[in-house]
PDB file of N, CA and C in Angstrom:
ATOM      1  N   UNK A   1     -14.929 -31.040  14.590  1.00  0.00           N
ATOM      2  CA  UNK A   1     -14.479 -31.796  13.447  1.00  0.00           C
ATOM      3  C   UNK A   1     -14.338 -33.257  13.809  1.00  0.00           C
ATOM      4  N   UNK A   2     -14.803 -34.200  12.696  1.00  0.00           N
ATOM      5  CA  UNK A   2     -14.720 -35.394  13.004  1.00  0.00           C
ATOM      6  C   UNK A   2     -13.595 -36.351  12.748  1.00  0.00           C
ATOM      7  N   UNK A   3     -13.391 -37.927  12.620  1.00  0.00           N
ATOM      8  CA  UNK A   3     -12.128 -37.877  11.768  1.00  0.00           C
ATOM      9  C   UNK A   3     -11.702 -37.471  10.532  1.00  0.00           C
ATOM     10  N   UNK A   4     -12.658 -37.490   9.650  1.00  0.00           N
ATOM     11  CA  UNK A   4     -12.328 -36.890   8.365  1.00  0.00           C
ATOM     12  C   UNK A   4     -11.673 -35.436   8.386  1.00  0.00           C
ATOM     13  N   UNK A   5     -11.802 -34.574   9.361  1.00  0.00           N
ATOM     14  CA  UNK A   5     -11.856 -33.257   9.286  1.00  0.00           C
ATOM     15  C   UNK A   5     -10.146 -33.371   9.837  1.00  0.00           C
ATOM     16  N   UNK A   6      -9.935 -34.565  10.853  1.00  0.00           N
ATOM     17  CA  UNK A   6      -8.615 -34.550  11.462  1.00  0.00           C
ATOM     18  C   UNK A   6      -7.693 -34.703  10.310  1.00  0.00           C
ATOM     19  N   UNK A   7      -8.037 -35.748   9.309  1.00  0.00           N
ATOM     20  CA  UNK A   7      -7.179 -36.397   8.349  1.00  0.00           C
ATOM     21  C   UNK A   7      -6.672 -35.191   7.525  1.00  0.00           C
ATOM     22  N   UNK A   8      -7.667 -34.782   7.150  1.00  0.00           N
ATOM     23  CA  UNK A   8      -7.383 -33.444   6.269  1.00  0.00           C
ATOM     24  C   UNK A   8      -6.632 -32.776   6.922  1.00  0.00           C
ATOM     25  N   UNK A   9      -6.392 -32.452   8.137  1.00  0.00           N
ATOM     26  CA  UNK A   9      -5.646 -31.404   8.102  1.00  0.00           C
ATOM     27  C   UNK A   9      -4.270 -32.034   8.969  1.00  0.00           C
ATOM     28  N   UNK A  10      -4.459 -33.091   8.660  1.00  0.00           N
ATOM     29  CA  UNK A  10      -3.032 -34.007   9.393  1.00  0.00           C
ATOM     30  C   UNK A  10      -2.277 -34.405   7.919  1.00  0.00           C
ATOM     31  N   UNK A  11      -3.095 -34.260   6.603  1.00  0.00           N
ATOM     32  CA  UNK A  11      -2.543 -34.287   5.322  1.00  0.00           C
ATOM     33  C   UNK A  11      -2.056 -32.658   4.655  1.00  0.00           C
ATOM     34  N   UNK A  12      -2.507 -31.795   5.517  1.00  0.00           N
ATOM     35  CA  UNK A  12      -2.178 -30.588   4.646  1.00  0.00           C
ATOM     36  C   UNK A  12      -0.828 -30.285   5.499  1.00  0.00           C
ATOM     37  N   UNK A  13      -0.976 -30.458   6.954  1.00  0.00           N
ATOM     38  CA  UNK A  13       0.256 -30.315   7.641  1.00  0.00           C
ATOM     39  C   UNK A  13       1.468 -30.980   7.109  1.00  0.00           C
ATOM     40  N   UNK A  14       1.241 -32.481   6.610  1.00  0.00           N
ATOM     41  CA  UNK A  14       2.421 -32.864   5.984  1.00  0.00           C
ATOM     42  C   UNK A  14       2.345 -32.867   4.667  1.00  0.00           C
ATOM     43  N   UNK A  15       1.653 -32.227   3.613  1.00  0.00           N
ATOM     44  CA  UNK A  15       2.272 -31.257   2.784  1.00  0.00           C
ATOM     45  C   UNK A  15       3.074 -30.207   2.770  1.00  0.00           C
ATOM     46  N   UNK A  16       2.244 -29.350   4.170  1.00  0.00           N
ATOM     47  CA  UNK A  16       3.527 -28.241   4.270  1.00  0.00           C
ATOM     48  C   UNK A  16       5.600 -29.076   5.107  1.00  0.00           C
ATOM     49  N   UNK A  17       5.150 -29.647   6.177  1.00  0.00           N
ATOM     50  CA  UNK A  17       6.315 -29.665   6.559  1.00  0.00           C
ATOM     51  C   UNK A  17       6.993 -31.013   5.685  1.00  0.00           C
ATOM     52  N   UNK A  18       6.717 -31.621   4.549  1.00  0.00           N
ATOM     53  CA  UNK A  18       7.653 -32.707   3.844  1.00  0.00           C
ATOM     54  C   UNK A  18       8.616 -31.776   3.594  1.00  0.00           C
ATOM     55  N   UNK A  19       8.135 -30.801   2.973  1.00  0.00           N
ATOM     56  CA  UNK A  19      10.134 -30.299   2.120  1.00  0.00           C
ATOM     57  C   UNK A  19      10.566 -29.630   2.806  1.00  0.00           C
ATOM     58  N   UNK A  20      10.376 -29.215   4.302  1.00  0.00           N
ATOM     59  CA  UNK A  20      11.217 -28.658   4.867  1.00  0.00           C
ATOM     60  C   UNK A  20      12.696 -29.811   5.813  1.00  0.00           C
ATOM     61  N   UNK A  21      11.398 -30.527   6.125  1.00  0.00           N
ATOM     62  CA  UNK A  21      11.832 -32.061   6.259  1.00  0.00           C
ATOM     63  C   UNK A  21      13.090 -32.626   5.427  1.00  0.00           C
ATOM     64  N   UNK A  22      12.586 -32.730   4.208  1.00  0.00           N
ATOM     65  CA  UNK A  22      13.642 -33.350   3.827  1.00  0.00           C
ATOM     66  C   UNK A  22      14.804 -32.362   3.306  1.00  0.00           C
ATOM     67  N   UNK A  23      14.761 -30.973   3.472  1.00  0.00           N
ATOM     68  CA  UNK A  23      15.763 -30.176   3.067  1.00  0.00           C
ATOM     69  C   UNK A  23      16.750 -30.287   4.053  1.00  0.00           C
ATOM     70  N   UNK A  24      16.061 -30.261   5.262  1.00  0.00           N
ATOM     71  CA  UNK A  24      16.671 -30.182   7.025  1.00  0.00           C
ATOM     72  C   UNK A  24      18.024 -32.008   6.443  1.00  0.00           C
ATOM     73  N   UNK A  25      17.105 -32.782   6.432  1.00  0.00           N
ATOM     74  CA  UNK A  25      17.913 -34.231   6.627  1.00  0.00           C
ATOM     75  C   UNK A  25      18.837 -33.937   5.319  1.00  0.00           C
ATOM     76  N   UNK A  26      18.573 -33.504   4.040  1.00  0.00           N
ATOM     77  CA  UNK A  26      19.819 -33.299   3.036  1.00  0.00           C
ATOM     78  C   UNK A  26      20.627 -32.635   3.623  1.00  0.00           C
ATOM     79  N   UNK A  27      20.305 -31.523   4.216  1.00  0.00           N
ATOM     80  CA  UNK A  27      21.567 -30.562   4.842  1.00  0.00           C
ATOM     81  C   UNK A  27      22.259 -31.492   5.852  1.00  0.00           C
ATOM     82  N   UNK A  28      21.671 -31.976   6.830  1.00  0.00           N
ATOM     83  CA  UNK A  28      22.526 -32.844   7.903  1.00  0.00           C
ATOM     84  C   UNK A  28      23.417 -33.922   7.156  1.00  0.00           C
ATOM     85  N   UNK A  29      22.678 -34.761   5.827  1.00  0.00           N
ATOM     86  CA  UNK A  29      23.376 -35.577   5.488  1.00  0.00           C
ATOM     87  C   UNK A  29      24.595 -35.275   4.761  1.00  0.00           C
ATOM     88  N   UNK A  30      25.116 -33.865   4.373  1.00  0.00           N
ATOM     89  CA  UNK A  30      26.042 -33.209   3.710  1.00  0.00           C
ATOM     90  C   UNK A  30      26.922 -32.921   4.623  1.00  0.00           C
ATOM     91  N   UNK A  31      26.801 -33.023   6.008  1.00  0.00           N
ATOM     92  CA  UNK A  31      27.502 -32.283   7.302  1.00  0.00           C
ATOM     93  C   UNK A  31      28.806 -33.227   7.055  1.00  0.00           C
ATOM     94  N   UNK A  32      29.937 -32.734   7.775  1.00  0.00           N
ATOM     95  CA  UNK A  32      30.961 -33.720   7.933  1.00  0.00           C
ATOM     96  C   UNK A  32      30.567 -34.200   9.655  1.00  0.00           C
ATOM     97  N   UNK A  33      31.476 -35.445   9.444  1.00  0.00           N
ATOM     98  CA  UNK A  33      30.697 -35.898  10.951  1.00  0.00           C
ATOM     99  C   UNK A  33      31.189 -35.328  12.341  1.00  0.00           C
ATOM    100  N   UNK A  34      32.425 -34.037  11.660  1.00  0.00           N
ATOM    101  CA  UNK A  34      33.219 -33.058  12.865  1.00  0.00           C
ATOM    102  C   UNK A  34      31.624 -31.988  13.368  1.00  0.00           C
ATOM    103  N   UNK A  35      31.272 -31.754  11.517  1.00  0.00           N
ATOM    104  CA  UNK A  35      30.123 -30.837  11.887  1.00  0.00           C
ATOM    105  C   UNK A  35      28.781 -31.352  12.986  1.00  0.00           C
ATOM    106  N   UNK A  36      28.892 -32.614  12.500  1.00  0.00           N
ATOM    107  CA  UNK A  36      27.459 -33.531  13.332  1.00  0.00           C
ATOM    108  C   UNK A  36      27.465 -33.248  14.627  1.00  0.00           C
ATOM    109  N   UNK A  37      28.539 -33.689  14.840  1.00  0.00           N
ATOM    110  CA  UNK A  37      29.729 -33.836  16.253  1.00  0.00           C
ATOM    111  C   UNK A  37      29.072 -32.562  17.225  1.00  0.00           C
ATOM    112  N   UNK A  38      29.946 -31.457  16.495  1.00  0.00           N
ATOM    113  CA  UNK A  38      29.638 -30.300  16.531  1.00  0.00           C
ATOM    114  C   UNK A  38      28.305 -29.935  17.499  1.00  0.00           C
ATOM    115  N   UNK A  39      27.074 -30.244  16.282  1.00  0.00           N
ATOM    116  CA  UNK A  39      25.632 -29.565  16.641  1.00  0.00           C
ATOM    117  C   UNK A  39      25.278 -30.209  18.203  1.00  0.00           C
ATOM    118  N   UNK A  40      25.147 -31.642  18.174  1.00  0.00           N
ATOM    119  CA  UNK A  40      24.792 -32.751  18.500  1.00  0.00           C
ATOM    120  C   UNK A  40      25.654 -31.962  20.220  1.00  0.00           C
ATOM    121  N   UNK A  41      26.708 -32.009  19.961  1.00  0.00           N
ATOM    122  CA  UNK A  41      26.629 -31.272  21.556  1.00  0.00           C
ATOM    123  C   UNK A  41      26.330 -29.716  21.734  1.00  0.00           C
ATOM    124  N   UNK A  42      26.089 -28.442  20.683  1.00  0.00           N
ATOM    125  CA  UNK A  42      25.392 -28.038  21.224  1.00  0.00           C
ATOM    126  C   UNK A  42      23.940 -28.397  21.368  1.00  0.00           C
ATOM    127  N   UNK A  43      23.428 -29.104  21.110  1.00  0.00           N
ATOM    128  CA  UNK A  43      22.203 -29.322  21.146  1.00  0.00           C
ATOM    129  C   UNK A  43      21.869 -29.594  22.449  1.00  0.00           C
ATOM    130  N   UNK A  44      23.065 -30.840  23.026  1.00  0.00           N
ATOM    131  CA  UNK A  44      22.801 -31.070  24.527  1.00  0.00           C
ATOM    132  C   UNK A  44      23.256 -30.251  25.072  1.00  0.00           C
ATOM    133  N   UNK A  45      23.977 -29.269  24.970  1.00  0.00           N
ATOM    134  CA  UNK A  45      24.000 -27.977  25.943  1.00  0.00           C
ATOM    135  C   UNK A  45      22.679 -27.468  26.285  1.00  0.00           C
ATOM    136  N   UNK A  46      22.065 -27.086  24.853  1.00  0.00           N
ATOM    137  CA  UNK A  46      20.769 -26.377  25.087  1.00  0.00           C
ATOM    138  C   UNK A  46      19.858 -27.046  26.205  1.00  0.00           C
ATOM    139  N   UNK A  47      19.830 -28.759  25.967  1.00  0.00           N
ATOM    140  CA  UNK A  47      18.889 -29.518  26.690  1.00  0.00           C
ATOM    141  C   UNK A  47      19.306 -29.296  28.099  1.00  0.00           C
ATOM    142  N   UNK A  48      20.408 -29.464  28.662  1.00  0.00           N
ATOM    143  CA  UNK A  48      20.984 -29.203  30.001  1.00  0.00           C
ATOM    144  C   UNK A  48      20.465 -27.941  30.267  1.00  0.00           C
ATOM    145  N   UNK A  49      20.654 -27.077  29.710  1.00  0.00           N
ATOM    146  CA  UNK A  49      20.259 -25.546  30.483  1.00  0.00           C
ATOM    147  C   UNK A  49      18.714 -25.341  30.065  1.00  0.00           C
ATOM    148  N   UNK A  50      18.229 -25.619  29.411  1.00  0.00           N
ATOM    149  CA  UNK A  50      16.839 -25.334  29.325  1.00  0.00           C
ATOM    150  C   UNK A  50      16.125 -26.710  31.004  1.00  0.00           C
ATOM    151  N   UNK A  51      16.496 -27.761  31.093  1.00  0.00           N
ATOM    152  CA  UNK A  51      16.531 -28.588  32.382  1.00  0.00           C
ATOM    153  C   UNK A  51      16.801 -27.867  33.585  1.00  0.00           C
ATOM    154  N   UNK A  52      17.659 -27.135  33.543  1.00  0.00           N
ATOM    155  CA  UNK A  52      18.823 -26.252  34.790  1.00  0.00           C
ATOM    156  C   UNK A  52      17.067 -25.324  34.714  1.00  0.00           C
ATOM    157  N   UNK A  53      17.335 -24.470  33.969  1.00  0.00           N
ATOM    158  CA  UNK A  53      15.887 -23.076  34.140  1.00  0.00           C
ATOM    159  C   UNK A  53      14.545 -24.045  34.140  1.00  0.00           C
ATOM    160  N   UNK A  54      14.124 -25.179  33.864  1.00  0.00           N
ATOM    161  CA  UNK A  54      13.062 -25.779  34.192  1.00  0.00           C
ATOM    162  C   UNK A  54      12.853 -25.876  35.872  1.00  0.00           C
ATOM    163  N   UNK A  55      13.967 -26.684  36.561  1.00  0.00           N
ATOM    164  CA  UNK A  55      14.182 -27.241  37.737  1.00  0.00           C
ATOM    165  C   UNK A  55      14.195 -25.942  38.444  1.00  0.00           C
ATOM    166  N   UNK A  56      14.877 -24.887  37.927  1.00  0.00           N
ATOM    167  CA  UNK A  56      14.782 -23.547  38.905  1.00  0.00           C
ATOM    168  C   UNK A  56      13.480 -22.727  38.617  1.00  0.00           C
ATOM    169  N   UNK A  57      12.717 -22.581  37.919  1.00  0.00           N
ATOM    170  CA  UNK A  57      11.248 -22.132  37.554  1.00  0.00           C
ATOM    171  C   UNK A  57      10.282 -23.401  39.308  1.00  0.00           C
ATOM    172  N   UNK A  58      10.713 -24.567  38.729  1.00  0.00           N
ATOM    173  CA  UNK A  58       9.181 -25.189  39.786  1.00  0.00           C
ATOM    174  C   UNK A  58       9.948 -25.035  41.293  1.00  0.00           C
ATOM    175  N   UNK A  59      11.913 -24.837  41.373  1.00  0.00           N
ATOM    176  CA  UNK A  59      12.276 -24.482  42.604  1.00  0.00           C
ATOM    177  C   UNK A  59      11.268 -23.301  43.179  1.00  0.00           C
ATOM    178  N   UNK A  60      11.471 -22.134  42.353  1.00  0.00           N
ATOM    179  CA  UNK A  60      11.292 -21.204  43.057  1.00  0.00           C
ATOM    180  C   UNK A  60       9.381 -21.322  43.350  1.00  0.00           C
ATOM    181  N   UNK A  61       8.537 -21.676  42.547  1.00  0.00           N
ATOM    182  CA  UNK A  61       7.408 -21.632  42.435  1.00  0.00           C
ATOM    183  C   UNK A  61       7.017 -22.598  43.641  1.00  0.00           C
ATOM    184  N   UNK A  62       7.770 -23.446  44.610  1.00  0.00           N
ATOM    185  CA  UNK A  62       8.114 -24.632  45.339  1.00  0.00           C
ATOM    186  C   UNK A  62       7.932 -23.743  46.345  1.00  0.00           C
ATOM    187  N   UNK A  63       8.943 -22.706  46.478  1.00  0.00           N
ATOM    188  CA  UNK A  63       9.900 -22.040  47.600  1.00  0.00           C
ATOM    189  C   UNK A  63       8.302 -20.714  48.006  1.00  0.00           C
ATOM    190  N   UNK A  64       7.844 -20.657  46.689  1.00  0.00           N
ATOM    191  CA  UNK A  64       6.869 -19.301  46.726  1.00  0.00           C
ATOM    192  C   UNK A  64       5.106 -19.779  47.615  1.00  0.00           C
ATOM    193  N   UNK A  65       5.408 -21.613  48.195  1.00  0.00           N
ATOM    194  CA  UNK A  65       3.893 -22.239  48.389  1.00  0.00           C
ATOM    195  C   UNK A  65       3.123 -22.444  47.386  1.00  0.00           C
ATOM    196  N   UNK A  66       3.182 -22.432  46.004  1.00  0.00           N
ATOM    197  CA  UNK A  66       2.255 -22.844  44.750  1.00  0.00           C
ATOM    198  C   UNK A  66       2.287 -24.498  45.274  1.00  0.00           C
ATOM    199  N   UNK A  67       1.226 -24.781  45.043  1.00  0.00           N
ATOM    200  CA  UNK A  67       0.982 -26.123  45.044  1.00  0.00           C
ATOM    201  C   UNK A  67       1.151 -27.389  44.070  1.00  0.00           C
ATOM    202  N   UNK A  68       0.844 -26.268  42.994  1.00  0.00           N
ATOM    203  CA  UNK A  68       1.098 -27.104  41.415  1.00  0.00           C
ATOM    204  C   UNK A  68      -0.005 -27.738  40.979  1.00  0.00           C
ATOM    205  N   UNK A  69      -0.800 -27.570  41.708  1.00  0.00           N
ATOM    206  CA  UNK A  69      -2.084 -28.332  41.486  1.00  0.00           C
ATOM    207  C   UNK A  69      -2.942 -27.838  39.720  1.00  0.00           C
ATOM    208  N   UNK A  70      -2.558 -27.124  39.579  1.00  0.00           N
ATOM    209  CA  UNK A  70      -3.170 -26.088  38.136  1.00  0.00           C
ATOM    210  C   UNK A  70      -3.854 -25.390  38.481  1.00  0.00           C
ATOM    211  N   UNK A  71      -4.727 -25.042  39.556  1.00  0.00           N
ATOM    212  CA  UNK A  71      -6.194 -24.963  39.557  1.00  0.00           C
ATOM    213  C   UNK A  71      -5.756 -23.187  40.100  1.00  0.00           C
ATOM    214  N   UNK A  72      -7.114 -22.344  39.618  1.00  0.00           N
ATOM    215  CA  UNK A  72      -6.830 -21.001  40.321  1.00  0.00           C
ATOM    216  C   UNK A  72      -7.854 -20.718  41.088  1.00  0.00           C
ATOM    217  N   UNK A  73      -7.363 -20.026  41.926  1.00  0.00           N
ATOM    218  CA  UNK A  73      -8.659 -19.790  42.858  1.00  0.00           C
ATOM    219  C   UNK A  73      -9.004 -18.596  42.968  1.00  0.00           C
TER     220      UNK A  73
END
């Protein structure tokens, strides 16, 4: 596909995700800012521990001689 073929479907994608989009930001903008508060650190919880199991995934893959290189042999 060429650019035309990209556009199209970089226009149907944001047909589908506009109203989910803006349902998501009405709901946040209705939040009280205890609720914001709220998400906003679990959110960085999630980011910390999904970091924590990242760093221990390439530890152990480190510890196992993978090289990391991508390549398979």
């Amino acid at each position: 596909m060429g650019p035309v073929g990209n556009a199209r479907r970089a226009l149907r994608a944001a047909k589908l995700i506009y109203p989910l989009a803006l349902a998501a930001y009405r709901r946040w903008d209705q939040l009280s800012p205890q609720e914001k508060e709220r998400y906003k650190r679990q959110a960085r919880g999630y980011a910390e521990q999904s970091a924590h199991f990242a760093k221990a995934a390439v530890e152990s893959l480190r510890d196992r001689g993978h090289s990391g290189s991508g390549r398979r042999r």
